[in-house]
C-alpha atoms as a PDB file:
ATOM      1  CA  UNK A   1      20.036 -19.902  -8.093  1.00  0.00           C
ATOM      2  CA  UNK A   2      23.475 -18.585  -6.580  1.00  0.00           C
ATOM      3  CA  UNK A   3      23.781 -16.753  -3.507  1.00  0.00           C
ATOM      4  CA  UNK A   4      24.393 -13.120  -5.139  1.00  0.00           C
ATOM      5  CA  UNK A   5      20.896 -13.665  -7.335  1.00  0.00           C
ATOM      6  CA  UNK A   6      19.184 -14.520  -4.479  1.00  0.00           C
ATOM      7  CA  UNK A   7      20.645 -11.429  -2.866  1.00  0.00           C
ATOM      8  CA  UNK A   8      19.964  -9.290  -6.065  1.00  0.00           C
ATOM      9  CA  UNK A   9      17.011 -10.140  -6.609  1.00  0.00           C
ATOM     10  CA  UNK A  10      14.553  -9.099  -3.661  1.00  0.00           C
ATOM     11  CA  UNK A  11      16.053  -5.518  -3.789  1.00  0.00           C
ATOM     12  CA  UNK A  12      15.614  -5.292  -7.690  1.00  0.00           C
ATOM     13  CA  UNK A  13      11.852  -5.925  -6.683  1.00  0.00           C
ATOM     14  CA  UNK A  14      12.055  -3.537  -3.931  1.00  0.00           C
ATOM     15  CA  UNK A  15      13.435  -1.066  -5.877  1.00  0.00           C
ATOM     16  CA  UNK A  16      10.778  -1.339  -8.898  1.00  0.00           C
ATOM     17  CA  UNK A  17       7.801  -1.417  -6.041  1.00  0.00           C
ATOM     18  CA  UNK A  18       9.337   1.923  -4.615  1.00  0.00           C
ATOM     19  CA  UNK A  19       9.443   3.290  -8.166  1.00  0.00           C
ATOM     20  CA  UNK A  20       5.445   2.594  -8.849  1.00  0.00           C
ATOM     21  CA  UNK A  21       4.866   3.675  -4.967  1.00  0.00           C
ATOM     22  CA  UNK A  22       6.201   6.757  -5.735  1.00  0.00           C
ATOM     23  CA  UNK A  23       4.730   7.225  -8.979  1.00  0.00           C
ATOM     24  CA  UNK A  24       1.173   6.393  -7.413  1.00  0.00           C
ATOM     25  CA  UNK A  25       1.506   9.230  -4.868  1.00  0.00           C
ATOM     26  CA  UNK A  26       2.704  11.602  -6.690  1.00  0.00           C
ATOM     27  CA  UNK A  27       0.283  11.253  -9.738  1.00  0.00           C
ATOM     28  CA  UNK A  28      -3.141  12.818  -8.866  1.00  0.00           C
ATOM     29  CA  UNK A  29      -5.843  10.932 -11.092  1.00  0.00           C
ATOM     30  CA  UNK A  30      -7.392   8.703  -8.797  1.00  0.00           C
ATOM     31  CA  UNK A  31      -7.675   5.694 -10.664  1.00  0.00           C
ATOM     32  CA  UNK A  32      -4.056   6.032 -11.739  1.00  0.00           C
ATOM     33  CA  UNK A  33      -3.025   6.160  -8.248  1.00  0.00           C
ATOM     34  CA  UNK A  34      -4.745   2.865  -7.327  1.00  0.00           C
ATOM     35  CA  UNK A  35      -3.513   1.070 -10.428  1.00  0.00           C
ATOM     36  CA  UNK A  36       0.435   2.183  -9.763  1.00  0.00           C
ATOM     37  CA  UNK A  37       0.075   0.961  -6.354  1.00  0.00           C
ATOM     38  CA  UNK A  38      -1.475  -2.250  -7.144  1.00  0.00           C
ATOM     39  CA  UNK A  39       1.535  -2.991  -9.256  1.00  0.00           C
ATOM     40  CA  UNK A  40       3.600  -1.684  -6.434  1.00  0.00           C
ATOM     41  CA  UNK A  41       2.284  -4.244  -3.643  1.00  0.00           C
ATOM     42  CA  UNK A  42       2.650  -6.934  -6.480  1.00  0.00           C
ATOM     43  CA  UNK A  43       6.234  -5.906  -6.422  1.00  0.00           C
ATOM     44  CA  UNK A  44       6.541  -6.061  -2.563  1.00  0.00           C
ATOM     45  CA  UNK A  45       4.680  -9.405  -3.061  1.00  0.00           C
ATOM     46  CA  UNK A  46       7.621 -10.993  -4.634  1.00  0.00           C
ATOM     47  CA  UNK A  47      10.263  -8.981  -2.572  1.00  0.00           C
ATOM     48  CA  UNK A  48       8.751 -10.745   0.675  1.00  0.00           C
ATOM     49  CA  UNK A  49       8.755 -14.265  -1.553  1.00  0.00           C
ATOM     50  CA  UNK A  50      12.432 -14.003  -1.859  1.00  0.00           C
ATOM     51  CA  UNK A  51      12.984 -13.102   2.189  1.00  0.00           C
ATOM     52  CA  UNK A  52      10.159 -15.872   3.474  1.00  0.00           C
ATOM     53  CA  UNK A  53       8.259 -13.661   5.123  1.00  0.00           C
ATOM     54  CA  UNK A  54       4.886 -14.839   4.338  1.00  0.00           C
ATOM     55  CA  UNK A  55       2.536 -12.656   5.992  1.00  0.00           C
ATOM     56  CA  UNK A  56       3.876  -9.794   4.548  1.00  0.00           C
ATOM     57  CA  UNK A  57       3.667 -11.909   0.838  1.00  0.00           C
ATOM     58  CA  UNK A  58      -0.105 -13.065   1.413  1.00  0.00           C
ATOM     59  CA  UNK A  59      -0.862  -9.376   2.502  1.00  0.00           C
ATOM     60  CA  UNK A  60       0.421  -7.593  -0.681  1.00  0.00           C
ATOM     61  CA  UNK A  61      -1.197  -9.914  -2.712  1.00  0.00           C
ATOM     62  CA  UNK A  62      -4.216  -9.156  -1.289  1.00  0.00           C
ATOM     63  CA  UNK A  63      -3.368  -5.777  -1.425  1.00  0.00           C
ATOM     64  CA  UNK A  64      -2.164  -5.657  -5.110  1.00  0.00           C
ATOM     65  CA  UNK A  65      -5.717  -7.176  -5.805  1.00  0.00           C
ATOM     66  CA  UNK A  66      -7.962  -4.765  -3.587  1.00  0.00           C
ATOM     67  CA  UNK A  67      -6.043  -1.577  -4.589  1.00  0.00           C
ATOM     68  CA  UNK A  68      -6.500  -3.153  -8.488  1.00  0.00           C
ATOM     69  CA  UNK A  69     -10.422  -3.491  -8.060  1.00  0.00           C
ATOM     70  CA  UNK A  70     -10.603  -0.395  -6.005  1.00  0.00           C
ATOM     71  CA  UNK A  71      -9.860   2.166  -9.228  1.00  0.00           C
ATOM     72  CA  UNK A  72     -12.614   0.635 -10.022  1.00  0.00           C
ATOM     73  CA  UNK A  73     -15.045   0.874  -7.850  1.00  0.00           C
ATOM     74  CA  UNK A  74     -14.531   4.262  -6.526  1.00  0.00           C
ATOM     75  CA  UNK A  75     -17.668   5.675  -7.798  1.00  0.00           C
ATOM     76  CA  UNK A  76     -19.890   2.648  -6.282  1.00  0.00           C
ATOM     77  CA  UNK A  77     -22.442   2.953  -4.357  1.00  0.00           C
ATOM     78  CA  UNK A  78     -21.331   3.401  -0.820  1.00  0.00           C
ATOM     79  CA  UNK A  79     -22.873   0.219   0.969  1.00  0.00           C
ATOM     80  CA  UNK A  80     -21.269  -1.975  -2.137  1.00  0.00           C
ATOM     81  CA  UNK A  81     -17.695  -0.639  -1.213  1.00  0.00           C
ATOM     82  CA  UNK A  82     -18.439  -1.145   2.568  1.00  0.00           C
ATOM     83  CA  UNK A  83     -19.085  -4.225   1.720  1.00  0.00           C
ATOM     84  CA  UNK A  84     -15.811  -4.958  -0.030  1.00  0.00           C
ATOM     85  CA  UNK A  85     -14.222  -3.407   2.740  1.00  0.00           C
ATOM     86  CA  UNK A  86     -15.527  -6.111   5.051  1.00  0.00           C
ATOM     87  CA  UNK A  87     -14.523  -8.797   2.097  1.00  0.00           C
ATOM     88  CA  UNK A  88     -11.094  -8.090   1.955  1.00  0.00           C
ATOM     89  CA  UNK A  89     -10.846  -7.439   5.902  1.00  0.00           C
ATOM     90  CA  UNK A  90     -12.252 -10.880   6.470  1.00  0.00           C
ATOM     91  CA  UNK A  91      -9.665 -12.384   3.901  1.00  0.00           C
ATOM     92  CA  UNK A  92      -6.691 -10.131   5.190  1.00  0.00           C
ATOM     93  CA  UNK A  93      -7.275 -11.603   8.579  1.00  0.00           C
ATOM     94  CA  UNK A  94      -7.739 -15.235   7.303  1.00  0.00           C
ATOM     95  CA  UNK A  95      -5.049 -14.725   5.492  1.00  0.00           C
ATOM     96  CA  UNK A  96      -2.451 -13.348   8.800  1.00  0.00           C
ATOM     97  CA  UNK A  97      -3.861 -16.419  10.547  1.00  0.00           C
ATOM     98  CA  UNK A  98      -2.951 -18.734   7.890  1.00  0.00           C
ATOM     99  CA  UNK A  99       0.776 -17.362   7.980  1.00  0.00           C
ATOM    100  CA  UNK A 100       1.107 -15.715  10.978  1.00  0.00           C
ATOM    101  CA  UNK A 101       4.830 -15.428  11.729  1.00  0.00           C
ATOM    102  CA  UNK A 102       4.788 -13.651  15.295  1.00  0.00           C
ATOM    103  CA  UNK A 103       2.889 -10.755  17.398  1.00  0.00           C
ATOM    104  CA  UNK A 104       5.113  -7.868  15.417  1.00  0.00           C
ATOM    105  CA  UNK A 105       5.508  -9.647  12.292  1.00  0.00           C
ATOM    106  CA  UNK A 106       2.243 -10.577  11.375  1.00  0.00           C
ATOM    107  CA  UNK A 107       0.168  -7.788  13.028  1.00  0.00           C
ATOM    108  CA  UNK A 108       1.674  -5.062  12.350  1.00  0.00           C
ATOM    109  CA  UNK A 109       1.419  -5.727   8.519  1.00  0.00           C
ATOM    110  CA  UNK A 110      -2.606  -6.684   9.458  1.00  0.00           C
ATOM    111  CA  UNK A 111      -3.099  -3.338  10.801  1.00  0.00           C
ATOM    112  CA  UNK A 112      -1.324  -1.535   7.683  1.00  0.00           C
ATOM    113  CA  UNK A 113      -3.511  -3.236   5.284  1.00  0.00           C
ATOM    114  CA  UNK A 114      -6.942  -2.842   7.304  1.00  0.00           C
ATOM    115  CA  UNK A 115      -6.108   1.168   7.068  1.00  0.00           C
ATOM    116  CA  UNK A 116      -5.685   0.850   3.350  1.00  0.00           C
ATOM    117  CA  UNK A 117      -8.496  -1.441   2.931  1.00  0.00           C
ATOM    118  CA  UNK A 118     -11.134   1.019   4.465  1.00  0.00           C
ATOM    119  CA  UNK A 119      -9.129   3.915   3.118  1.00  0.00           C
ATOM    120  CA  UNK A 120      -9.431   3.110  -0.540  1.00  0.00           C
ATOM    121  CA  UNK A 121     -12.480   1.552  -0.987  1.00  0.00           C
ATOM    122  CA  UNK A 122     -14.588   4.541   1.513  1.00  0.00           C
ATOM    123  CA  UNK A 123     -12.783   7.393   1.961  1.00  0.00           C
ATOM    124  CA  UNK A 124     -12.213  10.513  -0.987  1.00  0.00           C
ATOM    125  CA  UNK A 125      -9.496  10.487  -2.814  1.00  0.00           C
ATOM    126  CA  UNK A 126      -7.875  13.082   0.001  1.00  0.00           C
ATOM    127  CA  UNK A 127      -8.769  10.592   2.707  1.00  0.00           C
ATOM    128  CA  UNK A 128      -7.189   7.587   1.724  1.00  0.00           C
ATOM    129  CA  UNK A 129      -4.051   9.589   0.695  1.00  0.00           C
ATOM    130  CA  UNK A 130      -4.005  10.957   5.002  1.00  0.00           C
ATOM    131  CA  UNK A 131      -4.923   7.361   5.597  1.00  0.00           C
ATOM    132  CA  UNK A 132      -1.742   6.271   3.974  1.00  0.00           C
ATOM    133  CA  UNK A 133       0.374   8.408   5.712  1.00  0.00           C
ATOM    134  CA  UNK A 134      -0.710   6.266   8.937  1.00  0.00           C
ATOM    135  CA  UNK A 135      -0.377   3.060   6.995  1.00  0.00           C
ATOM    136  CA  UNK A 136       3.554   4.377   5.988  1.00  0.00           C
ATOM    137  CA  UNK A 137       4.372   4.722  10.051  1.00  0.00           C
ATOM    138  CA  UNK A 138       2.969   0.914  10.461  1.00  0.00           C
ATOM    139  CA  UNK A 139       4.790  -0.060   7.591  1.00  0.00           C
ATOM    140  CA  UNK A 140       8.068   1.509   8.477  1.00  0.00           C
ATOM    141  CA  UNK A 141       8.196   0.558  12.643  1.00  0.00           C
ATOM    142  CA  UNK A 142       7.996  -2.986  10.763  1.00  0.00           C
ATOM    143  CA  UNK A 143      11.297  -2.368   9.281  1.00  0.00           C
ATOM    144  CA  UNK A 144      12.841  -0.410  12.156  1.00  0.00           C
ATOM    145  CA  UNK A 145      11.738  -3.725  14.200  1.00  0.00           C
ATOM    146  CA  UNK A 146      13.729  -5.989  11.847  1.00  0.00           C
ATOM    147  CA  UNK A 147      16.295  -4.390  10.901  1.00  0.00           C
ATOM    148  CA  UNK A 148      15.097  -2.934   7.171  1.00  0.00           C
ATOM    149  CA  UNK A 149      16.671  -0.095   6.775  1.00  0.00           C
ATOM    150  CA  UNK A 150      15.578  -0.371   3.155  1.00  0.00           C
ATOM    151  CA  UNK A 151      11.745  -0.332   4.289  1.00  0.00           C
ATOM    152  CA  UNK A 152      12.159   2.301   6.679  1.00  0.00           C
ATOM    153  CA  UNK A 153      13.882   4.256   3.670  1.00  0.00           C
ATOM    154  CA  UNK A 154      10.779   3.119   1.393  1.00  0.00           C
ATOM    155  CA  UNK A 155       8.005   4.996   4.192  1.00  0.00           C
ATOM    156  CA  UNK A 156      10.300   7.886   4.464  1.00  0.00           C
ATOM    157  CA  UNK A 157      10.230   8.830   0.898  1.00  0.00           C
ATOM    158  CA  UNK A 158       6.668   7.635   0.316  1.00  0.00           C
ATOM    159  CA  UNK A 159       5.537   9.858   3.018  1.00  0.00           C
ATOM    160  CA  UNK A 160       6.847  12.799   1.129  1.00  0.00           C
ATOM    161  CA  UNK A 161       5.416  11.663  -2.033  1.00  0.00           C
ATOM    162  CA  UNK A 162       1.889  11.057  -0.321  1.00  0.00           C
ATOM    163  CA  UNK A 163       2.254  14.611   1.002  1.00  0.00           C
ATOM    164  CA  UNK A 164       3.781  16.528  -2.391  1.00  0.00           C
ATOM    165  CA  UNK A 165       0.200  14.681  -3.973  1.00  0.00           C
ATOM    166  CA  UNK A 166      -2.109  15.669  -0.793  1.00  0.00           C
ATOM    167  CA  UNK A 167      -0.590  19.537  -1.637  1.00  0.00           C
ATOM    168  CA  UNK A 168      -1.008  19.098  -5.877  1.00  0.00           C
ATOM    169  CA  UNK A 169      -4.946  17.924  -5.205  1.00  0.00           C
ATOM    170  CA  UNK A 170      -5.531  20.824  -2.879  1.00  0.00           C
ATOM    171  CA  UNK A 171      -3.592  22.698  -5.725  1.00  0.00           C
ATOM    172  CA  UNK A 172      -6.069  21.433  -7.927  1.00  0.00           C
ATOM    173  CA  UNK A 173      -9.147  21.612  -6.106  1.00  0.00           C
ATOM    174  CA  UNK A 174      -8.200  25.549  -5.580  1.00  0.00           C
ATOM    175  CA  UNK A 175      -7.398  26.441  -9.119  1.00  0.00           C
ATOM    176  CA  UNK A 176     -10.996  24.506 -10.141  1.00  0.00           C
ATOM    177  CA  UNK A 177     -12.849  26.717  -7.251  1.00  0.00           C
ATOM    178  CA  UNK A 178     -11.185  29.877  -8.545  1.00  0.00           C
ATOM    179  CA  UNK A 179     -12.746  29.489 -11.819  1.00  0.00           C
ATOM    180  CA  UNK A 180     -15.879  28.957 -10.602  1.00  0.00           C
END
C-alpha cells in the first residue's frame, strides 16, 4: 500500500465512525442507538488498526460487540445484564493487559469502555446517554494527550449530539405525559 493510502485510509474510517456516532446520538429509539454505535466502534476498530494502537483496536472491538448485543438485551432481566456487565468488564481488562501500550494509552481507553459497559447494559436509556457524556471527556483527554486533534474534534461534536438526543427524549417523554 503507498504512503498516501495508508494516510487516507484511517481518516476515511474515522470519518464514517463519526458519521454513525453521530447518527446513534442523535436518533432516539434505543435499539437504533446501540446498533449505529456498534457499527461506529467497528469503524474506530479499523481506524486504530491502521495507527497500531492496539489497545484502543481490541477495545472497540469489544465494544462494537457489547453495544451490538446490548440492543438486545435491554429489556433482560436485570441480574442477566449485570452479569454481562461483569463479562465484558472481565474481557475488556484481559484484553488492556494483553495489549497494554502504556499508563495513558491503555487506561484511559479501559476506563472509557468500563463506563459504557455498565452504562448500556444497566442503566435507562437516559442514563447511559449522561454516562456517555463522561465516556466522551475520557475519550477526548486521550487525544489531547497524543496529539489527535481529530479525536478531540470527534468528543466535541459527539457531546453535542449526546446532548441534542438527552433534550429530544425528555422532548418525548413530555409530549407522552401530556397526553396522559
Amino acid at each position: 500500500m503507498n504512503t498516501w493510502a495508508l494516510e487516507i485510509a484511517p481518516r476515511l474510517a474515522g470519518a464514517l465512525a463519526l458519521a454513525l456516532n453521530l447518527l446513534g446520538f442523535v436518533v432516539i429509539d434505543e435499539r437504533r442507538t446501540k446498533l449505529l454505535l456498534a457499527a461506529s466502534s467497528a469503524g474506530w476498530a479499523v481506524q486504530y488498526g491502521f495507527n497500531g494502537v492496539h489497545t484502543g483496536m481490541g477495545i472497540m472491538v469489544l465494544a462494537a460487540i457489547r453495544q451490538a448485543l446490548s440492543a438486545y438485551t435491554f429489556h433482560w432481566p436485570f441480574k442477566r445484564r449485570l452479569a454481562l456487565s461483569w463479562f465484558f468488564t472481565a474481557l475488556a481488562v484481559l484484553i488492556t493487559s494483553l495489549t497494554w501500550q502504556g499508563w495513558l494509552s491503555s487506561s484511559l481507553p479501559l476506563a472509557a469502555t468500563l463506563i459504557g459497559t455498565w452504562s448500556f447494559f444497566v442503566l435507562s436509556n437516559e442514563g447511559m446517554r449522561k454516562a456517555t457524556l463522561v465516556s466522551n471527556l475520557m475519550w477526548g483527554l486521550h487525544g489531547f494527550l497524543f496529539n489527535s486533534l481529530e479525536l478531540c474534534i470527534t468528543m466535541l461534536v459527539l457531546t453535542g449530539a449526546t446532548l441534542v438526543g438527552l433534550w429530544r427524549l425528555r422532548r418525548e417523554h413530555a409530549s407522552l405525559q401530556a397526553r396522559g
